[in-house]
Protein backbone atom coordinates (compact mmCIF):
# COMPACT_ATOMS: atom_id res chain seq x y z
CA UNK A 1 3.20 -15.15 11.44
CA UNK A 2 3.86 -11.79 9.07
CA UNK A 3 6.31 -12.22 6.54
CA UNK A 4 7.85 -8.77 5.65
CA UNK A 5 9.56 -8.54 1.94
CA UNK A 6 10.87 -4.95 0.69
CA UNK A 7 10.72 -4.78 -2.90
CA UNK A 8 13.39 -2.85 -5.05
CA UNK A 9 11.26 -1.48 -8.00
CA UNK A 10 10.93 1.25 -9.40
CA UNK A 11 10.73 1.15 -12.98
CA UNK A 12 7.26 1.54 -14.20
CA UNK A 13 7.46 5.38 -12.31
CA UNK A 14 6.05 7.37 -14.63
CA UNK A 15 7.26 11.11 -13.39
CA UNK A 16 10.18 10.74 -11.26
CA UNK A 17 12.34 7.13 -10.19
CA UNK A 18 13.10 6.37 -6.34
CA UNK A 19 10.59 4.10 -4.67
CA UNK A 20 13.03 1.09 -5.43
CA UNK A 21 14.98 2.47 -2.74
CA UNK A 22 12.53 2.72 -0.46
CA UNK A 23 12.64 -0.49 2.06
CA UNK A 24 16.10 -0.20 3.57
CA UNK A 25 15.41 3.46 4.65
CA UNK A 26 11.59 2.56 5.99
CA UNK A 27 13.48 -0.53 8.32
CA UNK A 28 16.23 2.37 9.47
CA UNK A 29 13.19 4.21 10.49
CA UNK A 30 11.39 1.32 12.40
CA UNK A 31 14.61 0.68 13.78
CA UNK A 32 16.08 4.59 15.07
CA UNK A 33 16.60 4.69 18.58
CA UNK A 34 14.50 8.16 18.56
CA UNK A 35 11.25 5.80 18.62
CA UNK A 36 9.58 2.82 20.01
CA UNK A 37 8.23 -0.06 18.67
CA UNK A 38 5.04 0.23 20.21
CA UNK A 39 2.02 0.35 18.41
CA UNK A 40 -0.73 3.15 19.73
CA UNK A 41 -2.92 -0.22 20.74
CA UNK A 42 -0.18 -1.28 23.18
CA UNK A 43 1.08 -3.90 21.35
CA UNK A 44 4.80 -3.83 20.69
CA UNK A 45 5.27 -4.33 16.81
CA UNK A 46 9.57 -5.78 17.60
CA UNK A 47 11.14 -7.66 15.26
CA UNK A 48 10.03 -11.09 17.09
CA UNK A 49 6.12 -10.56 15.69
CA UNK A 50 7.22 -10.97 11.94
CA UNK A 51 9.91 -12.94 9.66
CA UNK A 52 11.95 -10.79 7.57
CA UNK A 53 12.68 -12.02 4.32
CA UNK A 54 14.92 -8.88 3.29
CA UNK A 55 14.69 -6.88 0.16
CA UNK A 56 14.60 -8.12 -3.64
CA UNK A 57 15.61 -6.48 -6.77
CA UNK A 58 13.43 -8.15 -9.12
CA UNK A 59 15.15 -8.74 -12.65
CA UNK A 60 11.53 -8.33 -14.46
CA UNK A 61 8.45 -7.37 -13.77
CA UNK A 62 6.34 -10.26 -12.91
CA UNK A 63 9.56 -11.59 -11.00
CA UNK A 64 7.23 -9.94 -8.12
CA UNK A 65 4.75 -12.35 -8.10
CA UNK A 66 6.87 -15.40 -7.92
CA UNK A 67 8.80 -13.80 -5.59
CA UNK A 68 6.01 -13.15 -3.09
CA UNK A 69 4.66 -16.57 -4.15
CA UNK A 70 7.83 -17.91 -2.62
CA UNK A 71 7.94 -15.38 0.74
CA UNK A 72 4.35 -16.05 1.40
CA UNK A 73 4.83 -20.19 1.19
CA UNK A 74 0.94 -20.51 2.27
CA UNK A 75 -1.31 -18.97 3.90
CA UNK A 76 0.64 -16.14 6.07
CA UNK A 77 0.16 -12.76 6.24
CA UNK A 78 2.71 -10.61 4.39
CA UNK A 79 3.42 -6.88 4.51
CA UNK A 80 5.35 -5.34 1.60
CA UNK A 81 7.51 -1.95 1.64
CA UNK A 82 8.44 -0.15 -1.74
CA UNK A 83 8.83 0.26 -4.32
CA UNK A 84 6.15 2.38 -6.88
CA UNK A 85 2.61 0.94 -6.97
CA UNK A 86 2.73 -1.31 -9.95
CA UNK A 87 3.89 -4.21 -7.71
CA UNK A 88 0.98 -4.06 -5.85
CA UNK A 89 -0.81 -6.21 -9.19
CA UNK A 90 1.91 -8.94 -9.16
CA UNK A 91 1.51 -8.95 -5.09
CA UNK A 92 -2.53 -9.46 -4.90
CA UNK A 93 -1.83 -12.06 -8.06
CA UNK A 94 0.24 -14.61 -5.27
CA UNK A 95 -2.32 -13.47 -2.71
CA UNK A 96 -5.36 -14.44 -5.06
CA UNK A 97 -3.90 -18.10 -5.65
CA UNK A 98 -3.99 -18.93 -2.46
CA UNK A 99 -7.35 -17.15 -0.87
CA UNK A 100 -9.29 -16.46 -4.02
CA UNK A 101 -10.80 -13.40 -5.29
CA UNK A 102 -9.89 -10.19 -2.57
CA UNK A 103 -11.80 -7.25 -1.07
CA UNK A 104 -9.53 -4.45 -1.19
CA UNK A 105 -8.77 -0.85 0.68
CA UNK A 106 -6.85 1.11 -1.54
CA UNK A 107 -5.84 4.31 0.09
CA UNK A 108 -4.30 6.59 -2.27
CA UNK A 109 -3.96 10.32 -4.06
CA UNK A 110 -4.56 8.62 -7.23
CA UNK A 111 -6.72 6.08 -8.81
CA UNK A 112 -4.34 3.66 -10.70
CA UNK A 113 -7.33 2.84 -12.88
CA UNK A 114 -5.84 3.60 -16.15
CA UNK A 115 -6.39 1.10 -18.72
CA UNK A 116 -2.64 1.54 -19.99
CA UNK A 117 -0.85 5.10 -19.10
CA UNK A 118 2.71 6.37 -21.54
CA UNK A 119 1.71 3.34 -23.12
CA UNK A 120 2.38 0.58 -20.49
CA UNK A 121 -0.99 -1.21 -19.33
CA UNK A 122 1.26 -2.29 -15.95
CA UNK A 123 2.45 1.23 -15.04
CA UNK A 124 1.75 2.27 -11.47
CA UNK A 125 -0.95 4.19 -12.60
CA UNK A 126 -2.70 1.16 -13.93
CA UNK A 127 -2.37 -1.36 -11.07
CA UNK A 128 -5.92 -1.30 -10.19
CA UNK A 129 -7.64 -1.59 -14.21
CA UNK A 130 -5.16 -5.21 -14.14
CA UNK A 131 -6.32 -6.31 -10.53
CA UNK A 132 -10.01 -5.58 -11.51
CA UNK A 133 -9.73 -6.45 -15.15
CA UNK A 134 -8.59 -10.42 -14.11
CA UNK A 135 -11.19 -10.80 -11.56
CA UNK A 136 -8.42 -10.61 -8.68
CA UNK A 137 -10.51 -8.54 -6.13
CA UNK A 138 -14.16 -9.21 -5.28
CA UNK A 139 -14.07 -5.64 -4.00
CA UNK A 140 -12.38 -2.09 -4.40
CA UNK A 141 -12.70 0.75 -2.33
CA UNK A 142 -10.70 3.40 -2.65
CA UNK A 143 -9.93 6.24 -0.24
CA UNK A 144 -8.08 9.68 -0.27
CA UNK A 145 -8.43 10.14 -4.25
CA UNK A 146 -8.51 13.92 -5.64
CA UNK A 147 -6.95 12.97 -9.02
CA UNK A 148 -9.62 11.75 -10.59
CA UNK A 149 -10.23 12.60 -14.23
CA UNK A 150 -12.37 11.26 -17.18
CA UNK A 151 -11.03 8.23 -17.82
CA UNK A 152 -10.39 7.24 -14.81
CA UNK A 153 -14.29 7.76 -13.27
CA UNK A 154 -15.39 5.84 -16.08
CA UNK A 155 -13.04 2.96 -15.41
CA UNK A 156 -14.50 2.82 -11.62
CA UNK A 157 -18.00 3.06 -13.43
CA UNK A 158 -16.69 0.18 -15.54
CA UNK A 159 -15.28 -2.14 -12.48
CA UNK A 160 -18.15 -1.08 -9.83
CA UNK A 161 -14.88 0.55 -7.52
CA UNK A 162 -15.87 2.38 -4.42
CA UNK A 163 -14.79 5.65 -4.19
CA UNK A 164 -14.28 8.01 -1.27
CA UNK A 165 -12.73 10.97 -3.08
CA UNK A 166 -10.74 13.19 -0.73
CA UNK A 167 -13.53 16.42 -0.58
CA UNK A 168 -16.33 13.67 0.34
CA UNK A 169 -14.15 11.55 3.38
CA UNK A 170 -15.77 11.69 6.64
CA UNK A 171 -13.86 9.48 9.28
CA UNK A 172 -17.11 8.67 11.09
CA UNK A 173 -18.59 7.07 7.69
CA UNK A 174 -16.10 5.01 6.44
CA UNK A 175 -16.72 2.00 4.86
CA UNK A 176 -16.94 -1.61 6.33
CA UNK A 177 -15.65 -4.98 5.18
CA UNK A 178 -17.09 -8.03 6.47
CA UNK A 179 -14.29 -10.45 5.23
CA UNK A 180 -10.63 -10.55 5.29
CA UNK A 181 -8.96 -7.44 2.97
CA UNK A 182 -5.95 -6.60 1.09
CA UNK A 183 -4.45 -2.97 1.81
CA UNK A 184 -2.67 -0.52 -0.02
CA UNK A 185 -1.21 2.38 1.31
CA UNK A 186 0.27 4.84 -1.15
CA UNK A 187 1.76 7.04 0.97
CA UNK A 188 0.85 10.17 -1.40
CA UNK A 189 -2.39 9.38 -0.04
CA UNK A 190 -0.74 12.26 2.67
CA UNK A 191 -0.66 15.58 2.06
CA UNK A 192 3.09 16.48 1.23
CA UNK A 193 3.21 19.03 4.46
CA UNK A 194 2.81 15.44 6.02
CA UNK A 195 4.92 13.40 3.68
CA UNK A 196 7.04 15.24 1.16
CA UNK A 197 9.07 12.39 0.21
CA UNK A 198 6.27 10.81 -2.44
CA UNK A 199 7.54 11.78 -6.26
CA UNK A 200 3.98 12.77 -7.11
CA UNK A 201 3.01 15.68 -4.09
CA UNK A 202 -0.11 16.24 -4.59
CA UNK A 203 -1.65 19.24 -2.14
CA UNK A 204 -5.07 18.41 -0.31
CA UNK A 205 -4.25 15.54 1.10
CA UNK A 206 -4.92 13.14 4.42
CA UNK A 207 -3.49 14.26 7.24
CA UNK A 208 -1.10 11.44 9.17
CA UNK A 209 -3.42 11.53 11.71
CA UNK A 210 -6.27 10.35 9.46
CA UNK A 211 -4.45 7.79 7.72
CA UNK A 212 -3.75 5.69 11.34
CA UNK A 213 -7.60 6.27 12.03
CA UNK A 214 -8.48 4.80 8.99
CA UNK A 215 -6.02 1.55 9.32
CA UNK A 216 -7.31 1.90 12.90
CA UNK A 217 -10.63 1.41 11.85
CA UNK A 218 -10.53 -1.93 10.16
CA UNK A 219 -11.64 -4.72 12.13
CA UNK A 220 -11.72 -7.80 9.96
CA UNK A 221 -8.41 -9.55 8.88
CA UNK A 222 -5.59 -8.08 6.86
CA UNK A 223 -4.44 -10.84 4.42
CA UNK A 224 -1.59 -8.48 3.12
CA UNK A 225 -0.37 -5.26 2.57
CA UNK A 226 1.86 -2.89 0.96
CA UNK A 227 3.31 0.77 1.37
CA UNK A 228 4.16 2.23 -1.41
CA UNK A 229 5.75 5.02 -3.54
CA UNK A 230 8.01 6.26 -0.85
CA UNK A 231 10.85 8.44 -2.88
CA UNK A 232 13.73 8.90 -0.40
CA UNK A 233 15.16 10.99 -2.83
CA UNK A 234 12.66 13.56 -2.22
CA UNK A 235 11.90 13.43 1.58
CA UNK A 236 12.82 16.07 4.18
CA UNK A 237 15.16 15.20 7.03
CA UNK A 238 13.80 11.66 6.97
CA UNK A 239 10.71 12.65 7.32
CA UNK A 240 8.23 10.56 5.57
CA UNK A 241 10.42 7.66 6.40
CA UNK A 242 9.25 8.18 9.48
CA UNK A 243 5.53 8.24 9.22
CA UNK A 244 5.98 5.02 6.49
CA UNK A 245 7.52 3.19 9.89
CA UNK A 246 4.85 4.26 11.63
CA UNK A 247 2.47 3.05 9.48
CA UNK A 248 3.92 0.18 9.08
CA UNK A 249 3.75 -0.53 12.71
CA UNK A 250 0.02 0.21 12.59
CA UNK A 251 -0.48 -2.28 9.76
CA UNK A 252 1.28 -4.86 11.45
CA UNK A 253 -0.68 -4.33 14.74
CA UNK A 254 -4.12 -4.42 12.96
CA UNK A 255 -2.52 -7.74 11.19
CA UNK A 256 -1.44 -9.01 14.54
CA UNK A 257 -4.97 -7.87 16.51
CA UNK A 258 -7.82 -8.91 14.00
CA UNK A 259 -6.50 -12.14 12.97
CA UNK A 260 -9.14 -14.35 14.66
């Protein structure tokens, strides 16, 4: 079974705060009557294939992992919405203690490879440099990225991360895993013509299409997931709550479809 959790955080953002509101307004987009919950597979994603846990407002930081520690109870697959993409450290942390070191698809603008970034090593743009720093991820590849400076490239150097920047990504060469993964979706991995409501729009980006080929693509099993740095504060008539929903019905088809 998929466990669902929304998490209400937002407050390693280093630019602009809103993610933490983020999973109520993804669910009232699974949810609107103007859609289906059909999956582009067939399979209908309703509210029968997963267990809901709700949203939580975490009162610190690493509250996240225990939290998902607690939601997960085992080894079931889990699916988290919001808030920015510093939880997604805290999230593979429960995931790790239970199935061991992770490969990882990171699909992204950004790298979140800093070693520390405004002076907080567990800013969202550091998430990454902590999962690969404690040994938490056998694997990294990364997908979509067009930030990438200095720093950052020599951080991949440093962790052996696999990087697909945006200007190299060709859909019929994309990577392959051969075990179970963890995925990330930032959804600033989109262009903002695609999905404006991200706090960091940054031009260039993957198209929505794309981004369903992609999760489309994987065919080994999807241990968890996240979707991340939605700002509802800065979408456009809903949206990019819309595509999040519809990613999130993708995720939890691939979940549902590769699990044996």
């Amino acid at each position: 079974m998929i466990v669902l959790q929304g998490i209400i955080y937002d407050e390693k953002s280093s630019f602009l705060r809103g993610p933490a509101k983020a999973p109520p307004v993804i669910r009232a987009a699974y949810h609107s009557s103007s859609a289906n919950y059909f999956a582009e597979n067939g399979l209908e994603v309703d509210p029968s294939v997963f267990v809901d846990k709700g949203d939580f407002k975490p009162a610190d930081y690493f509250d996240i992992e225990r939290i998902t520690a607690s939601n997960l109870d085992g080894e079931q697959q889990i699916i988290s919405l919001g808030g920015d993409h510093s939880v997604t450290y805290p999230i593979v942390k429960a995931l790790h203690s239970v199935h061991g070191p992770l490969q990882i698809l990171h699909i992204d603008a950004h790298g979140d490879l800093y070693d520390s970034f405004d002076g907080d090593p567990y800013s969202h743009a550091c998430p990454f440099a902590r999962i690969m720093e404690d040994k938490l991820a056998s694997r990294l590849v990364q997908l979509g990225i067009r930030t990438l400076n200095t720093h950052q490239r020599e951080q991949a150097a440093k962790y052996g991360v696999e990087i697909t920047e945006m200007k190299d990504l060709d859909l019929h060469r994309l990577p392959r895993f051969t075990s179970p993964i963890y995925l990330s979706v930032d959804i600033d991995a989109l262009d903002p013509a695609y999905a404006p409501g991200v706090s960091h729009q940054e031009p260039g980006g993957l198209s929505t299409r794309s981004l369903i080929q992609i999760i489309q693509a994987v065919k080994v099993p999807i241990l968890g997931a996240d979707i991340v740095e939605y700002n509802p504060d800065r979408d456009v008539d809903k949206r990019t709550a819309m595509v999040c929903a519809k990613i999130f019905r993708e995720i939890c088809s691939a979940m549902i479809t590769n699990k044996t």
